[in-house]
N, C-alpha and C. Protein backbone atom coordinates (compact mmCIF):
# COMPACT_ATOMS: atom_id res chain seq x y z
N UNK A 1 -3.63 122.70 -119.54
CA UNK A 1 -4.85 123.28 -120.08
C UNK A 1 -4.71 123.43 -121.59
N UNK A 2 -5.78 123.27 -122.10
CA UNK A 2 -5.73 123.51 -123.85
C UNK A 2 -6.42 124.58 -123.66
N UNK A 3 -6.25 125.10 -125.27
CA UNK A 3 -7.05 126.16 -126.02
C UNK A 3 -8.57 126.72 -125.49
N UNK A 4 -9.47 125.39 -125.38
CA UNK A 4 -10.45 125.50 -125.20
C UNK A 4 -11.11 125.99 -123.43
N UNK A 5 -9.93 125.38 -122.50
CA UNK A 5 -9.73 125.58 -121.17
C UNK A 5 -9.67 127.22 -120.78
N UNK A 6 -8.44 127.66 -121.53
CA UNK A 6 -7.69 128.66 -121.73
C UNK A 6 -9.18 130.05 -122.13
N UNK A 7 -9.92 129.17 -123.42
CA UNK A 7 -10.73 130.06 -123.74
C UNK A 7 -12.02 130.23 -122.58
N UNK A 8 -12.32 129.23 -122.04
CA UNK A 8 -13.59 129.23 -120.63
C UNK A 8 -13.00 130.07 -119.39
N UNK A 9 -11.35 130.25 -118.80
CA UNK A 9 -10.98 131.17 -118.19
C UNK A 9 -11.07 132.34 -118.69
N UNK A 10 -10.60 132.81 -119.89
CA UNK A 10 -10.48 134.01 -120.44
C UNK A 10 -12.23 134.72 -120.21
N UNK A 11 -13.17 133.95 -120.96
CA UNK A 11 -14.44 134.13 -120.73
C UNK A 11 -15.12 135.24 -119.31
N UNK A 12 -14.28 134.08 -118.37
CA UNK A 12 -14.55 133.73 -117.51
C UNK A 12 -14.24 135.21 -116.12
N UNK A 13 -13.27 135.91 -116.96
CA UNK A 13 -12.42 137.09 -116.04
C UNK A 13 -13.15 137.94 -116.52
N UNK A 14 -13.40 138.02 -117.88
CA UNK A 14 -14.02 139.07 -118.80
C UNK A 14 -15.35 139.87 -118.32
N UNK A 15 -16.10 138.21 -117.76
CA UNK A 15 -17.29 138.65 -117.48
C UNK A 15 -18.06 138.58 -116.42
N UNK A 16 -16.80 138.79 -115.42
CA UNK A 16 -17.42 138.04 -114.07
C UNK A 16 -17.82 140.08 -113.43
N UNK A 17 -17.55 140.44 -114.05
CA UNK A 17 -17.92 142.10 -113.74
C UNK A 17 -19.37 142.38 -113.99
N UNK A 18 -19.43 141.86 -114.93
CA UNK A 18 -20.64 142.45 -115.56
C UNK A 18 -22.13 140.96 -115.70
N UNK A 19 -21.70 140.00 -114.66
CA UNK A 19 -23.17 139.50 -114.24
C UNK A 19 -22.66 138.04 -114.93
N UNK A 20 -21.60 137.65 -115.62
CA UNK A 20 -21.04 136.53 -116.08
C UNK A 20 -21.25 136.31 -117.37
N UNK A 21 -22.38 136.95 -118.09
CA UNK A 21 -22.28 136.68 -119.83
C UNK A 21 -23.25 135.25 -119.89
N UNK A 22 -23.97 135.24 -119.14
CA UNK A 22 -24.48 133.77 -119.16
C UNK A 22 -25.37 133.27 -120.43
N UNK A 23 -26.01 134.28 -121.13
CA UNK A 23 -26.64 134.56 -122.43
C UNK A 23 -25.61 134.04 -123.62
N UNK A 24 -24.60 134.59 -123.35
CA UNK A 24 -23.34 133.67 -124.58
C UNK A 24 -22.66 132.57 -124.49
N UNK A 25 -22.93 132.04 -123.39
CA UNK A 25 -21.84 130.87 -122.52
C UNK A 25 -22.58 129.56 -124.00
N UNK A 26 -23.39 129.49 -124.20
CA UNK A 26 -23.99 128.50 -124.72
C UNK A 26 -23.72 128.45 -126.41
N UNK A 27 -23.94 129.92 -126.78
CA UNK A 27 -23.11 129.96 -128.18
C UNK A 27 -22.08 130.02 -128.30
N UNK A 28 -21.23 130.14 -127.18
CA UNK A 28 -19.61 130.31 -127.67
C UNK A 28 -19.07 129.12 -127.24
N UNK A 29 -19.42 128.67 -126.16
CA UNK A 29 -18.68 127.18 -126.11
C UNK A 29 -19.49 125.75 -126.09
N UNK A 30 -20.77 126.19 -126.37
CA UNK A 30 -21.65 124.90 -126.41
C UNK A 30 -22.24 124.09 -125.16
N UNK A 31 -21.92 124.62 -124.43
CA UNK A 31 -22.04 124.22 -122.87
C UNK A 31 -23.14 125.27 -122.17
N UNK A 32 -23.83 124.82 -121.41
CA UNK A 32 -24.78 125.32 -120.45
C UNK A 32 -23.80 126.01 -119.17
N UNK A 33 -24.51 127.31 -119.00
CA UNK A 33 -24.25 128.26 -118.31
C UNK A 33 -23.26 127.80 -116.49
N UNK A 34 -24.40 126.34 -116.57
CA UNK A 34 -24.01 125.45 -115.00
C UNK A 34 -22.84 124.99 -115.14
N UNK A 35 -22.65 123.79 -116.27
CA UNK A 35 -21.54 122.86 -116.90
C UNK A 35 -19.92 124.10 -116.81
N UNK A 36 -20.68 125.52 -117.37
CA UNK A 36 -19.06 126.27 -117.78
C UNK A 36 -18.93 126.71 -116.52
N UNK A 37 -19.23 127.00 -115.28
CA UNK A 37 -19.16 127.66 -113.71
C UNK A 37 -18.63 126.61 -113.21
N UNK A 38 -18.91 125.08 -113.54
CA UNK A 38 -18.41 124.07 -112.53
C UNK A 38 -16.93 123.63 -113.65
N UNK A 39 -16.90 123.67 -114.70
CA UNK A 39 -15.22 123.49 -115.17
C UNK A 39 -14.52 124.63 -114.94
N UNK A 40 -14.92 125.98 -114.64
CA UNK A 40 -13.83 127.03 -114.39
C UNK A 40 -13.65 126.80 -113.65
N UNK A 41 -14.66 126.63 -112.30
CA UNK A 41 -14.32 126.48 -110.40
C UNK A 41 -13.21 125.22 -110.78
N UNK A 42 -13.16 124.27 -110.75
CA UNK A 42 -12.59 123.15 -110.96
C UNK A 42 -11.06 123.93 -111.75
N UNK A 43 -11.02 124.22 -112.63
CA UNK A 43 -9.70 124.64 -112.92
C UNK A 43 -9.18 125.57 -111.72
N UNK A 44 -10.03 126.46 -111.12
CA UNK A 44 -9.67 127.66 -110.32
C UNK A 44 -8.99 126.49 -108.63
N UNK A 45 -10.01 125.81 -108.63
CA UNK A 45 -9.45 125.14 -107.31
C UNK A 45 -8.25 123.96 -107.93
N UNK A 46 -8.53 123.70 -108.86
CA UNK A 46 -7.22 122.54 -109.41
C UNK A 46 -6.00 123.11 -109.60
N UNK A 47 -6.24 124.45 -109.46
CA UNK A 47 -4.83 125.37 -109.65
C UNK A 47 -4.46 125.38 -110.86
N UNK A 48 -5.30 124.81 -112.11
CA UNK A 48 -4.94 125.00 -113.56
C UNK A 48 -4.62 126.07 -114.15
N UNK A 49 -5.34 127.25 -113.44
CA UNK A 49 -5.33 128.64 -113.75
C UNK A 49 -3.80 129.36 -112.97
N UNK A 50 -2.66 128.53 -113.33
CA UNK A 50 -1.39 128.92 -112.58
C UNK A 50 -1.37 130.56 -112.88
N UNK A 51 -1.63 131.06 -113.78
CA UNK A 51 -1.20 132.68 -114.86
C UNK A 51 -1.58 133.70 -113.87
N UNK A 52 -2.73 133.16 -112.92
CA UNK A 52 -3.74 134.06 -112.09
C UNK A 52 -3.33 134.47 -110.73
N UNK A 53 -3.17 135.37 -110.39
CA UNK A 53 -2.60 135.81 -108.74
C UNK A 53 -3.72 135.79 -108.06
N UNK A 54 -2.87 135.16 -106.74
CA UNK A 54 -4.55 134.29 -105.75
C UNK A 54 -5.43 135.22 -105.63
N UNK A 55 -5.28 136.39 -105.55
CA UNK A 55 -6.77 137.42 -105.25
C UNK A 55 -7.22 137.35 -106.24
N UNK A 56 -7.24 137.35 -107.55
CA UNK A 56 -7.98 137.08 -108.74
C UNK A 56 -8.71 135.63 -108.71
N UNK A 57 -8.07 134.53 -108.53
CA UNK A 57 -8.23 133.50 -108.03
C UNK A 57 -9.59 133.20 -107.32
N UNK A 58 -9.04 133.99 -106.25
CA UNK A 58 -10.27 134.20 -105.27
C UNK A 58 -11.87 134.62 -105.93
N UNK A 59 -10.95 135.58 -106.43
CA UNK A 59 -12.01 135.94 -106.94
C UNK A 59 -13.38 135.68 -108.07
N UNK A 60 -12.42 134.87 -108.92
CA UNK A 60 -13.28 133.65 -109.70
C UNK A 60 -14.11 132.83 -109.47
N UNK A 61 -13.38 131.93 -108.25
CA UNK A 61 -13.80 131.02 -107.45
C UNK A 61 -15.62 131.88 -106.76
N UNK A 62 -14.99 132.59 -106.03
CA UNK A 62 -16.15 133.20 -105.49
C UNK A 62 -17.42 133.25 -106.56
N UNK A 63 -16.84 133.91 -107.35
CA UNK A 63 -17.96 134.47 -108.63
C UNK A 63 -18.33 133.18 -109.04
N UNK A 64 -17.92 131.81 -109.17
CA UNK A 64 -18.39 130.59 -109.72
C UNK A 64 -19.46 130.40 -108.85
N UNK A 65 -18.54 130.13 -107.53
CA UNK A 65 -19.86 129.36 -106.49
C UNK A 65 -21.01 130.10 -106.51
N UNK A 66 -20.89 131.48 -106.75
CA UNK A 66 -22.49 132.61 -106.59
C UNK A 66 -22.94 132.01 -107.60
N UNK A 67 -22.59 131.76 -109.07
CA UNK A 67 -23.36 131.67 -109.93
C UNK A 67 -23.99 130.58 -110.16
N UNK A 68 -23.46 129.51 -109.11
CA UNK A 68 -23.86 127.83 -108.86
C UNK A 68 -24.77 127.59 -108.15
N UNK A 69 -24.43 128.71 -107.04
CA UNK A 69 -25.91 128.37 -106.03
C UNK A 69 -27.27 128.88 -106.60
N UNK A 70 -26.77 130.08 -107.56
CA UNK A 70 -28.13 130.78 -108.64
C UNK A 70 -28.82 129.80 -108.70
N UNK A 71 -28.04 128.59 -109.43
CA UNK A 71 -28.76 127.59 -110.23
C UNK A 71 -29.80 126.95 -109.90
N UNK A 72 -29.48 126.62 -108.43
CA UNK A 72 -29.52 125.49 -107.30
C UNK A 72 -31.79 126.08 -107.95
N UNK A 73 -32.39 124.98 -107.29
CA UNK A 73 -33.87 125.01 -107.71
C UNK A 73 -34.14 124.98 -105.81
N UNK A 74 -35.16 126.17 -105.81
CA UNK A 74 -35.72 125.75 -104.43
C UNK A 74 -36.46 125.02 -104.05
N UNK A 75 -36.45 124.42 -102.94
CA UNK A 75 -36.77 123.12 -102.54
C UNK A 75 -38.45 123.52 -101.83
């Protein structure tokens, strides 16, 4: 993981309490709110996030997929 990886996890723990920060996701790393939920999940299931103990883990993961299906447009 680089810097920038490192910085989308960090983000990513910070603000999964408080509704995910989705309002800053776009000024701080340039990426859309969807794009930064599907590279954290992806690090979280790629196991990139080694630093993290699996209930935290879990817990990311979880908080990604909620914020993915948000996205999802009803049919």
């Amino acid at each position: 993981m680089d810097t920038y990886d490192h910085a989308l996890l960090g983000f990513a723990l910070r603000w999964r309490r408080y509704g995910g920060g989705d309002y800053y996701i776009f000024t701080e790393f340039g990426i859309t709110p969807k794009i930064f939920y599907q590279r954290v999940l992806w690090m979280v299931e790629k196991r990139l996030s080694s630093g993290l103990d699996l209930t935290m883990r879990q817990q990311l993961r979880e908080h990604c997929l909620a914020k993915l299906t948000s996205f999802q447009k009803p049919q």
